[in-house]
Protein backbone atom coordinates (compact mmCIF):
# COMPACT_ATOMS: atom_id res chain seq x y z
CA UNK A 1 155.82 116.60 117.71
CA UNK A 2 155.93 120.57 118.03
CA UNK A 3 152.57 122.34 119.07
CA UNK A 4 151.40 125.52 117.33
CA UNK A 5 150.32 128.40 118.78
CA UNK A 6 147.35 130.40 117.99
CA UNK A 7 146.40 132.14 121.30
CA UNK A 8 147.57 135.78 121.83
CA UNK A 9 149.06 134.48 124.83
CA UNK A 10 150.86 131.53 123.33
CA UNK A 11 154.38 131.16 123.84
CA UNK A 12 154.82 131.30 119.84
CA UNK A 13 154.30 134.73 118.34
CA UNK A 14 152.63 135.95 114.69
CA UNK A 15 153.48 139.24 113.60
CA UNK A 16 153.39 140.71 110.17
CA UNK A 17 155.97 143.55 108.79
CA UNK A 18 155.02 144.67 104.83
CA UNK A 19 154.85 141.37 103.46
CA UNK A 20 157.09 139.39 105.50
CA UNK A 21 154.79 136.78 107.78
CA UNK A 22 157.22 135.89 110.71
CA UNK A 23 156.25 132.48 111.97
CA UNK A 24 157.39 131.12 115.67
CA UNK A 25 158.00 127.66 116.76
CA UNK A 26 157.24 126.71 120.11
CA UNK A 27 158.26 123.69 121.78
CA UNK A 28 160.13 122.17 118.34
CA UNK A 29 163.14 120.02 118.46
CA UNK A 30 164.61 120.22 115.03
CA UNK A 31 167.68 117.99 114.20
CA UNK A 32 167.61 119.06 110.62
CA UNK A 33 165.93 122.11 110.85
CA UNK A 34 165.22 122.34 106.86
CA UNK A 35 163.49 119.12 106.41
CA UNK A 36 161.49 119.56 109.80
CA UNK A 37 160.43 123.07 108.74
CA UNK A 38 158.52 121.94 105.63
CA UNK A 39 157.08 118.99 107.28
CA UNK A 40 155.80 120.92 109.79
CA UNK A 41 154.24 123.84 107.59
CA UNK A 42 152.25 120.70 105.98
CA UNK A 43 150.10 120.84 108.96
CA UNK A 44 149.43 124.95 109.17
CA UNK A 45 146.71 126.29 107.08
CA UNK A 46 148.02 129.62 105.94
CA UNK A 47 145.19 132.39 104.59
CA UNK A 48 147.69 135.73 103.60
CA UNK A 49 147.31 138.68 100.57
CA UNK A 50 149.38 137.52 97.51
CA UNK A 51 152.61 137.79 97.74
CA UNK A 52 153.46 137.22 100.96
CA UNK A 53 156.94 135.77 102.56
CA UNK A 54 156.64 133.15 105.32
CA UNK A 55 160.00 133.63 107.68
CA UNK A 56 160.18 130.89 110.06
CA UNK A 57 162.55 132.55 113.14
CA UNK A 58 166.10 131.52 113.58
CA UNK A 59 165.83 130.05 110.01
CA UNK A 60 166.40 131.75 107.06
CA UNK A 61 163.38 133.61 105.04
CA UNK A 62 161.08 131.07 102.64
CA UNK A 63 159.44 132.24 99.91
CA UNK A 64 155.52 132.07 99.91
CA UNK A 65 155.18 130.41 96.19
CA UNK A 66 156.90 127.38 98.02
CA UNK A 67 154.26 126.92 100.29
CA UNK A 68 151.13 127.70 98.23
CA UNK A 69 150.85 123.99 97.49
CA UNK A 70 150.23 123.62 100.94
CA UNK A 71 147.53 125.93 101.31
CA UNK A 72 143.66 125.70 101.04
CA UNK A 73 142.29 129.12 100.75
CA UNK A 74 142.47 133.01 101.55
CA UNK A 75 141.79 135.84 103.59
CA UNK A 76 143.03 138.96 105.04
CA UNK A 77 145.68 138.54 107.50
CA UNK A 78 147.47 135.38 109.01
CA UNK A 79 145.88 132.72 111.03
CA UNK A 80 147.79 129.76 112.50
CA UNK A 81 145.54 126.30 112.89
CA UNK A 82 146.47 123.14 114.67
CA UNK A 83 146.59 120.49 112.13
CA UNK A 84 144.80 118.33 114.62
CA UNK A 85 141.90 121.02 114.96
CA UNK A 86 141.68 120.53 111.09
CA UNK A 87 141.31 116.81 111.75
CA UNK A 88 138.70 117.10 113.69
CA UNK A 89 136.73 119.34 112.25
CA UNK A 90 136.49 117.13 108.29
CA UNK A 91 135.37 114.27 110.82
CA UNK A 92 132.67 116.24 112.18
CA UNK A 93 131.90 116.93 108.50
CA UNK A 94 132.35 113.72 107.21
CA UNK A 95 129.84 112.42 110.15
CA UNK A 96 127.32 115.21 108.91
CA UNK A 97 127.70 113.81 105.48
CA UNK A 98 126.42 110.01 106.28
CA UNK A 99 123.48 111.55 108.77
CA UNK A 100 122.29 113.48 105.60
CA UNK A 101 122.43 110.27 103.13
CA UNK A 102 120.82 108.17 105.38
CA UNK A 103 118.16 110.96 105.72
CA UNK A 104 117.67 111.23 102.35
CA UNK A 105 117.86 107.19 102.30
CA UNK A 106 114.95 107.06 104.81
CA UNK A 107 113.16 109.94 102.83
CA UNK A 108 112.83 107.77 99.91
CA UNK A 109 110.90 104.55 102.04
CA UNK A 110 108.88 107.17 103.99
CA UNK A 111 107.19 108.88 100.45
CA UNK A 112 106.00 105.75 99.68
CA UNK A 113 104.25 105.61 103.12
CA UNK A 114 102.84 109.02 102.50
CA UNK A 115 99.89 110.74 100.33
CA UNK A 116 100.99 109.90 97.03
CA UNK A 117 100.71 113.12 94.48
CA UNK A 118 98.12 111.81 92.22
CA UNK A 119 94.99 110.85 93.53
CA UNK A 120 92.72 108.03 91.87
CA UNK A 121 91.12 109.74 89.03
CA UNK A 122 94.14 112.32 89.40
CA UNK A 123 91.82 115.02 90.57
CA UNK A 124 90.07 115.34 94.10
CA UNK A 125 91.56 112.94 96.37
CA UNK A 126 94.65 110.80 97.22
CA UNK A 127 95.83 107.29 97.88
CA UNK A 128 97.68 106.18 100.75
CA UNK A 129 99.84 103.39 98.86
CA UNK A 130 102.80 100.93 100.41
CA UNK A 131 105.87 100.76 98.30
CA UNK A 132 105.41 96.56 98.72
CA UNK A 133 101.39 97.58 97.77
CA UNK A 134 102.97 99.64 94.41
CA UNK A 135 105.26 96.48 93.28
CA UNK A 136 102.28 94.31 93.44
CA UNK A 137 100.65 93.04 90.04
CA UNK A 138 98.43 90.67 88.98
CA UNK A 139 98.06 91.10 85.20
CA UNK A 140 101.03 90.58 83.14
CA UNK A 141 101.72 93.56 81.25
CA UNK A 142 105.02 94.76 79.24
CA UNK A 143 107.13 96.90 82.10
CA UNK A 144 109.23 98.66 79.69
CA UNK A 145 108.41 102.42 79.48
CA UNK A 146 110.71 103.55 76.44
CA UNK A 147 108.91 100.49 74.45
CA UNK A 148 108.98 101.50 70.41
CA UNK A 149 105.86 102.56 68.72
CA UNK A 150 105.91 99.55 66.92
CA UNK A 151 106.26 97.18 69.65
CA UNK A 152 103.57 99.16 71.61
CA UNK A 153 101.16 99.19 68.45
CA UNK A 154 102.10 94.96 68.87
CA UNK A 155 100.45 94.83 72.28
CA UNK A 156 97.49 97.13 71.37
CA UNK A 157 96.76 94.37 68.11
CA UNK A 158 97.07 91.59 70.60
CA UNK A 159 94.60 93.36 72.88
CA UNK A 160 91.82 94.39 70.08
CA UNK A 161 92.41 90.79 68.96
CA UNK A 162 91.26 89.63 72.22
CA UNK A 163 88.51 91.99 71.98
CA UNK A 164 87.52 90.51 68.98
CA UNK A 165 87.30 86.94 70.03
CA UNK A 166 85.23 87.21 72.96
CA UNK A 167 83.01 89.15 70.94
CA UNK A 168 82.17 86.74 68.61
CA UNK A 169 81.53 84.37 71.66
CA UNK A 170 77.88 83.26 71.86
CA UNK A 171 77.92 81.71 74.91
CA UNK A 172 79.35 85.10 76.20
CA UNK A 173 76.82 87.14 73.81
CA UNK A 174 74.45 88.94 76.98
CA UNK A 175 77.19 89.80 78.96
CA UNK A 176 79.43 91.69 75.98
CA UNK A 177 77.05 93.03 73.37
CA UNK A 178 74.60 96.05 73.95
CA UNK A 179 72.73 98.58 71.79
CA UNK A 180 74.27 101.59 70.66
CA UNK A 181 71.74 103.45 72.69
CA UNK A 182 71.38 107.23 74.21
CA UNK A 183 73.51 106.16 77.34
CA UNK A 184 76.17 104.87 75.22
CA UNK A 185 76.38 107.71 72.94
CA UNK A 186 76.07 110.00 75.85
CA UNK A 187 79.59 108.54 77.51
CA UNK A 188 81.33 109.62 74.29
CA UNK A 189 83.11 112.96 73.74
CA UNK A 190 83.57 114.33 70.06
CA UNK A 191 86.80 116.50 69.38
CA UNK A 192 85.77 117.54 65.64
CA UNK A 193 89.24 119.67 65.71
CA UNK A 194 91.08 116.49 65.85
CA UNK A 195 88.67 113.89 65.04
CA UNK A 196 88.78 112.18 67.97
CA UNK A 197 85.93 110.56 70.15
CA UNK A 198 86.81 108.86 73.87
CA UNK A 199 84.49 106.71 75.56
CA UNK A 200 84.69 107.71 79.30
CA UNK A 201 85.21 105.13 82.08
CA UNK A 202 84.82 106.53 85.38
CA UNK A 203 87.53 105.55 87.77
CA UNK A 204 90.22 105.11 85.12
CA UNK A 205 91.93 108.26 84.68
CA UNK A 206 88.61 109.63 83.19
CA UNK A 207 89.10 112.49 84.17
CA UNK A 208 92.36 113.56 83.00
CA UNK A 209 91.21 112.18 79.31
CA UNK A 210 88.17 114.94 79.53
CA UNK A 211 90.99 117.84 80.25
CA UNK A 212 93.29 116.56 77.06
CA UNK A 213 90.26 117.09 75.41
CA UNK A 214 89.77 120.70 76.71
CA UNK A 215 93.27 121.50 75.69
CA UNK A 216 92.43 119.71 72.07
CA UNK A 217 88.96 122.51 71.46
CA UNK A 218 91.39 125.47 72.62
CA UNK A 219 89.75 126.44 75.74
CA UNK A 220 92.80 125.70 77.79
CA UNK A 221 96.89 125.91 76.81
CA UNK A 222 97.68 123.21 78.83
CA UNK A 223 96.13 120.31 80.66
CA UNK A 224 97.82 121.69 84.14
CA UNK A 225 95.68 124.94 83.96
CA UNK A 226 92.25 123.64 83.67
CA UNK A 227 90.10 123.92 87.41
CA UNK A 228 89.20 120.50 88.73
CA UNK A 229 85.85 122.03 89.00
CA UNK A 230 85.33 122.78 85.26
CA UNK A 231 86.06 119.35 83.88
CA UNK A 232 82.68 117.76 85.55
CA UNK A 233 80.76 120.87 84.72
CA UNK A 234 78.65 120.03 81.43
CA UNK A 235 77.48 123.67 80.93
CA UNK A 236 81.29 124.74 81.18
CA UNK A 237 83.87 122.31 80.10
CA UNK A 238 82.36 123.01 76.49
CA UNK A 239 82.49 119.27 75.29
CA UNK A 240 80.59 117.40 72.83
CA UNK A 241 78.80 114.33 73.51
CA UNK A 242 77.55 112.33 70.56
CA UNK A 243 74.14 112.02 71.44
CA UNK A 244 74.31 115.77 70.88
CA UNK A 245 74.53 115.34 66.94
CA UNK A 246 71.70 114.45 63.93
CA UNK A 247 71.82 110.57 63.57
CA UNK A 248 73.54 110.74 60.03
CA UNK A 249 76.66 112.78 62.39
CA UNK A 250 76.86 110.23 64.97
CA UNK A 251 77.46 107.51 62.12
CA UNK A 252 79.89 109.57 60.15
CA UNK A 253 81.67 110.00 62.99
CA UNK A 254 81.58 106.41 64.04
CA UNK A 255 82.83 105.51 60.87
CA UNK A 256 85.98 107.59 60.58
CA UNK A 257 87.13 109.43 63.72
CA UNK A 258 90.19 108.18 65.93
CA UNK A 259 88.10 106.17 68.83
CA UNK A 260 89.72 105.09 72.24
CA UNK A 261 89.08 104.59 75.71
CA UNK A 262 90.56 103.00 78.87
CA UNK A 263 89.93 99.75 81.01
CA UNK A 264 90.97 99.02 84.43
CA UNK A 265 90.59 95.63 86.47
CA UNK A 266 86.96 95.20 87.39
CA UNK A 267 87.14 94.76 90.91
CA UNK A 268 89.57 97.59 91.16
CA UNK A 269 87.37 99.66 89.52
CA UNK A 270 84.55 98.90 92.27
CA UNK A 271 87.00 99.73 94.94
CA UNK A 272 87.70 102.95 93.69
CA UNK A 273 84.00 103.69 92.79
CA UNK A 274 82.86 102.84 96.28
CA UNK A 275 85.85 104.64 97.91
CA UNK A 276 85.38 107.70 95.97
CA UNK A 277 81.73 108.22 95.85
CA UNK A 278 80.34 106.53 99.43
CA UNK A 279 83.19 106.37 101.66
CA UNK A 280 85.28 109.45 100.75
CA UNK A 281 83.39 111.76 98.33
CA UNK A 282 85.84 114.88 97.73
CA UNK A 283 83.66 116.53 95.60
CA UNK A 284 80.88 116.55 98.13
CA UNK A 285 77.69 115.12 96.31
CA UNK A 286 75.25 114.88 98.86
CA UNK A 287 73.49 112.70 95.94
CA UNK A 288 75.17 109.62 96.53
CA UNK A 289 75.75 109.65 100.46
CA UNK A 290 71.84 111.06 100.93
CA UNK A 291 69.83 108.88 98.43
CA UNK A 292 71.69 105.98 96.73
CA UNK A 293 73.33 104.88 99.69
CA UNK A 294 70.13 104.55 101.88
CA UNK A 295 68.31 102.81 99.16
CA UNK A 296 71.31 99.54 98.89
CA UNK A 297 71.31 99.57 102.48
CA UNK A 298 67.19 99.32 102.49
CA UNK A 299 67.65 96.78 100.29
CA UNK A 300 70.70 94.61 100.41
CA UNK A 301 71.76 95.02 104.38
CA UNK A 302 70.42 92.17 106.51
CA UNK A 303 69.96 94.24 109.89
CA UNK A 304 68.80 97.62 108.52
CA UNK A 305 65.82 97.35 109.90
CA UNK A 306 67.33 96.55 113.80
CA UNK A 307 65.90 99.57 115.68
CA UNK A 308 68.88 99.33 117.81
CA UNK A 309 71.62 99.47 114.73
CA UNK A 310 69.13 102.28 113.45
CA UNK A 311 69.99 105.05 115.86
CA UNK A 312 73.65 104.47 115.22
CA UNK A 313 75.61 106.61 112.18
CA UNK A 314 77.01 103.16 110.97
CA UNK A 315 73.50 102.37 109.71
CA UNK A 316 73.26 105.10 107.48
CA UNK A 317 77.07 104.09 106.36
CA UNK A 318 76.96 102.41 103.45
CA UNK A 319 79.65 99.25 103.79
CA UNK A 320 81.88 97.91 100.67
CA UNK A 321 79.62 94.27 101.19
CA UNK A 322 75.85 95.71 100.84
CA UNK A 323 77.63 97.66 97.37
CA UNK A 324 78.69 94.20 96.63
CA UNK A 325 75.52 92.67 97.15
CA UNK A 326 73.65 95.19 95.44
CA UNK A 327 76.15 94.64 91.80
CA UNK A 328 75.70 91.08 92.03
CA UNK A 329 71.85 91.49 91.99
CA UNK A 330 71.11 92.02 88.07
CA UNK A 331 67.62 92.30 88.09
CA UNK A 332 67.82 94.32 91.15
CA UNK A 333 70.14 96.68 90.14
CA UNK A 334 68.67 97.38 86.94
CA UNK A 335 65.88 98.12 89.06
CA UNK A 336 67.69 100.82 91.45
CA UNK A 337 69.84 102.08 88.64
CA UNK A 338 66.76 103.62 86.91
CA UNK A 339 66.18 105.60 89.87
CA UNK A 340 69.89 106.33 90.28
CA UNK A 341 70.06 107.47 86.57
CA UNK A 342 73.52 108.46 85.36
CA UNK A 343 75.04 108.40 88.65
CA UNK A 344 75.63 104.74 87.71
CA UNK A 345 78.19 105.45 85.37
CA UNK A 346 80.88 104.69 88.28
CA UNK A 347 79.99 101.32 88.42
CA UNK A 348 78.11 99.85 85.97
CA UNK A 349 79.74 97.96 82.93
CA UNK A 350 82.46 98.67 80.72
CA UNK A 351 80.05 96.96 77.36
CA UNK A 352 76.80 99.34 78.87
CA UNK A 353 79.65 102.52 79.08
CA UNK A 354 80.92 102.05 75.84
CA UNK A 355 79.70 99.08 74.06
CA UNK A 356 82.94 97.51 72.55
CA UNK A 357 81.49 95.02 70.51
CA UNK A 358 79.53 97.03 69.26
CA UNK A 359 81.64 100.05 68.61
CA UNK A 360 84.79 99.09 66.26
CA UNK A 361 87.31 101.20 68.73
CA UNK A 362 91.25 102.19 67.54
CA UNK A 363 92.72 101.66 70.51
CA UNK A 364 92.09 100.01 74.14
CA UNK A 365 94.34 101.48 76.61
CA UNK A 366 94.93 99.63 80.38
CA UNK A 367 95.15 101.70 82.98
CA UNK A 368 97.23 99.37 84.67
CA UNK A 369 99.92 100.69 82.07
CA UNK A 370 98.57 104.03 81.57
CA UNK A 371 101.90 105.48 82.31
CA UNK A 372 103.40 104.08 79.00
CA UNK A 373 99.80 103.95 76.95
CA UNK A 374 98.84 107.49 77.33
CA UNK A 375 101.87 108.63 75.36
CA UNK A 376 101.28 106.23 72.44
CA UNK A 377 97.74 106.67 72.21
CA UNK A 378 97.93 110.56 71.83
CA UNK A 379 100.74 109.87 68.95
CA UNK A 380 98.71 107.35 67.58
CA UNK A 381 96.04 109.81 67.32
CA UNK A 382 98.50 112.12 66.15
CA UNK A 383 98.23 114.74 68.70
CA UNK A 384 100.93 114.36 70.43
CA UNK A 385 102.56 117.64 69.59
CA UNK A 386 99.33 119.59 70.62
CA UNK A 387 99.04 118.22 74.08
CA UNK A 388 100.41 116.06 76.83
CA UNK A 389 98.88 113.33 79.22
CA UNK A 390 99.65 114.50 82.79
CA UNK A 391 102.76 113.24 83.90
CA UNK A 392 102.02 109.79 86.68
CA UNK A 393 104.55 108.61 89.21
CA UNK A 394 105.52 105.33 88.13
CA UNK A 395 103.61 102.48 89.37
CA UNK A 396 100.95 103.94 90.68
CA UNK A 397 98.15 103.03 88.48
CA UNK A 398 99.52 99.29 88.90
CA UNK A 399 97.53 96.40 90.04
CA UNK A 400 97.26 96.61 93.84
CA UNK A 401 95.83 92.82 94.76
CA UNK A 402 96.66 93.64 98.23
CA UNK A 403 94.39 96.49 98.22
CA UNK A 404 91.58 94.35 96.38
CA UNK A 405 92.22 91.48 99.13
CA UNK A 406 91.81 93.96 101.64
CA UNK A 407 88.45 95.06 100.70
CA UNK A 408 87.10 91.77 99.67
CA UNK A 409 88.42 90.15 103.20
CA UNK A 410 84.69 90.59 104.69
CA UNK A 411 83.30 89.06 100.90
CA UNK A 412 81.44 85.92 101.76
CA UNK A 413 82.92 83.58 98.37
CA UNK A 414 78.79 83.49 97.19
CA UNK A 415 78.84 87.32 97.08
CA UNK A 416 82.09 87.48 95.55
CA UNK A 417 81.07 84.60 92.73
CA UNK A 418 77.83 86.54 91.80
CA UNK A 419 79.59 89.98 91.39
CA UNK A 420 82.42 87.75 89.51
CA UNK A 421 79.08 86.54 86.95
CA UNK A 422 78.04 90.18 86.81
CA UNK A 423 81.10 91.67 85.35
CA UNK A 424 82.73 88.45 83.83
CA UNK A 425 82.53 90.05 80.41
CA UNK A 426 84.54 92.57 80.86
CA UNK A 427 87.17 90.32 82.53
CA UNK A 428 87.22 88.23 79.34
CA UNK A 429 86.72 91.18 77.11
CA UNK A 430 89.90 93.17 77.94
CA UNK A 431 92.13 90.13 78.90
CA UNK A 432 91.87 90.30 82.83
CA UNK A 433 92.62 86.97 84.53
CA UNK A 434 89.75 85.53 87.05
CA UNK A 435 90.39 86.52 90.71
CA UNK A 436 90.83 82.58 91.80
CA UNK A 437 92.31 83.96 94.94
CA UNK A 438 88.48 85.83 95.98
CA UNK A 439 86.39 83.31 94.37
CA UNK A 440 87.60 79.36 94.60
């Protein structure tokens, strides 16, 4: 095989004259010097000025146009390249190539390990989720997220149906019915624009539902540009809460305006109240940390009153079993939660938040498929060309049971039972299977 130069000091020489390239072979042993010529130029990358004439010495003059096929691009001038230099160097790119897929591969497993972009209530704070964590669900809902309205609308009928029957359950009468009292009508927003009223339930993308609203009275464009801050801010947010109206208001608009609101899995729910307001708290409220915590602990932990354990920060900790303790209690709780006041609202029932069977609501939206119910409810509400639910990563308002195993892991199966009792109605209410796996 003949060697190219492309050294200065090569053997071979490269010379130009107007536009004739001369080319020299080194080292070539040519029995049919035509033939060999061409399969040699295969392996020279040529860059030249258009048109050029490649003259290969002791042979006679070839025009450029018959190489062009066998070159790749241009500059000024004339360069000579081993073909085996070429060689190496789409190797070294082709090994580049597979280091960056597997990067972006690995990427891909190590997001899912990482903060993930909306936090709990999509506002303040963020969830370090497993992709395995993610795929996990307990309740069987429809997966499909380009579901017709019709076949959405389906599911919702099958849900109010269920609504429906366990209402009209006796046996089940205390824990699902309530008066249509102050606190109730105090959890519900009024959008007279649109005729819409939403029942909040902290801890289930509440939130979010008070900023559509925003958008929907025309203090905001869009959802994205209201301040976190705002939306909790009563004096500021400018929303109407139905205990705000006359009496014959309240009824009118009971009677004819668009209602909704959203349910989550009870014990999920806890978590994320307990998480959010005693073991994180983002929005710093000294209220829960300095006062409600110390008064479960005084009451519900077994060795607050150790002097030892007292000296220690852990005592002043509140721990996810004394807030189980203290849920399971009903006559002590209602006790404490007068002297809590609203601050309850992040715990306490969804029948005392809302009263469902009490209240004949539109729509019931899960927020274990709030992904694909937001969308629907907001066109069943027909708003859906005025504003837009923020946009959620899929699965990550799924049913984590490893999560809830996690947390319930230092449960004793009495506690567990008696918090079970507590919120049984709305596990019956809104279709949510018993948690055998804490309880039996």
């Amino acid at each position: 095989m003949a060697s190219l130069s492309t050294t200065s000091s090569a053997i071979g020489q490269k010379h130009r004259q107007g536009t004739v390239v001369s080319i020299c072979w080194v080292g070539m042993e040519m029995d049919q010097p035509g033939d060999d010529i061409h399969h040699h130029l295969r392996q020279i990358v040529l860059w030249g000025k258009w048109p050029l004439q490649v003259q290969v010495l002791q042979h006679q003059p070839i025009s450029f146009n018959e190489l062009k096929r066998n070159t790749l691009c241009r500059v000024d001038g004339c360069l000579l390249v081993h073909w085996e230099m070429m060689r190496r160097h789409w190797l070294y790119v082709g090994v580049c190539g597979r280091v960056v897929l597997l990067l972006m591969v690995a990427s891909c497993f190590v997001n899912f390990n990482l903060h993930v972009g909306l936090p709990d209530d999509y506002g303040g704070k963020v969830e370090v989720r497993t992709w395995t964590e993610l795929s996990a669900r307990a309740i069987p809902q429809p997966n499909s997220m380009h579901l017709q309205m019709s076949d959405w609308l389906s599911v919702e009928e099958r849900r109010l149906d269920q609504l429906a029957s366990v209402c009209r359950n006796s046996s089940l009468r205390n824990l699902t019915h309530t008066s249509i009292n102050k606190f109730v009508l105090d959890r519900i927003f009024v959008c007279d624009k649109q005729k819409i009223l939403y029942c909040q339930t902290p801890k289930v993308g509440n939130t979010q539902w008070k900023k559509v609203l925003i958008v929907l009275n025309g203090k905001y464009s869009k959802v994205e540009d209201i301040p976190e801050e705002l939306v909790h801010d009563r004096k500021k947010n400018g929303l109407t809460r139905l205990s705000s109206l006359k009496e014959n208001e309240i009824r009118e608009r009971l009677d004819t305006y668009f209602k909704f609101f959203i349910v989550r899995d009870p014990f999920e729910r806890i978590i994320s109240a307990f998480k959010d307001k005693f073991a994180k708290n983002p929005r710093f409220e000294p209220f829960y940390k300095h006062y409600i915590a110390p008064a479960i602990i005084r009451k519900y932990r077994k060795i607050h009153r150790d002097p030892n354990d007292s000296s220690s920060q852990e005592a002043y900790r509140l721990r996810f079993e004394d807030f189980v303790r203290y849920l399971g209690d009903v006559s002590g709780q209602k006790r404490l939660n007068r002297q809590f006041g609203p601050h309850v609202i992040h715990w306490v029932t969804y029948v005392e938040l809302c009263a469902p069977c009490d209240i004949s609501y539109s729509m019931v939206g899960h927020h274990e498929t709030l992904e694909r119910d937001a969308p629907y409810i907001l066109k069943a509400a027909g708003i859906e060309h005025l504003v837009s639910y923020p946009t959620i990563p899929p699965g990550i308002t799924a049913y984590n049971r490893t999560k809830v195993e996690r947390y319930f892991s230092g449960i004793s199966r009495r506690d567990a039972r008696r918090l079970y009792e507590r919120f049984q109605g709305d596990f019956n209410l809104f279709g949510y299977p018993r948690p055998d796996f804490l309880l039996d």
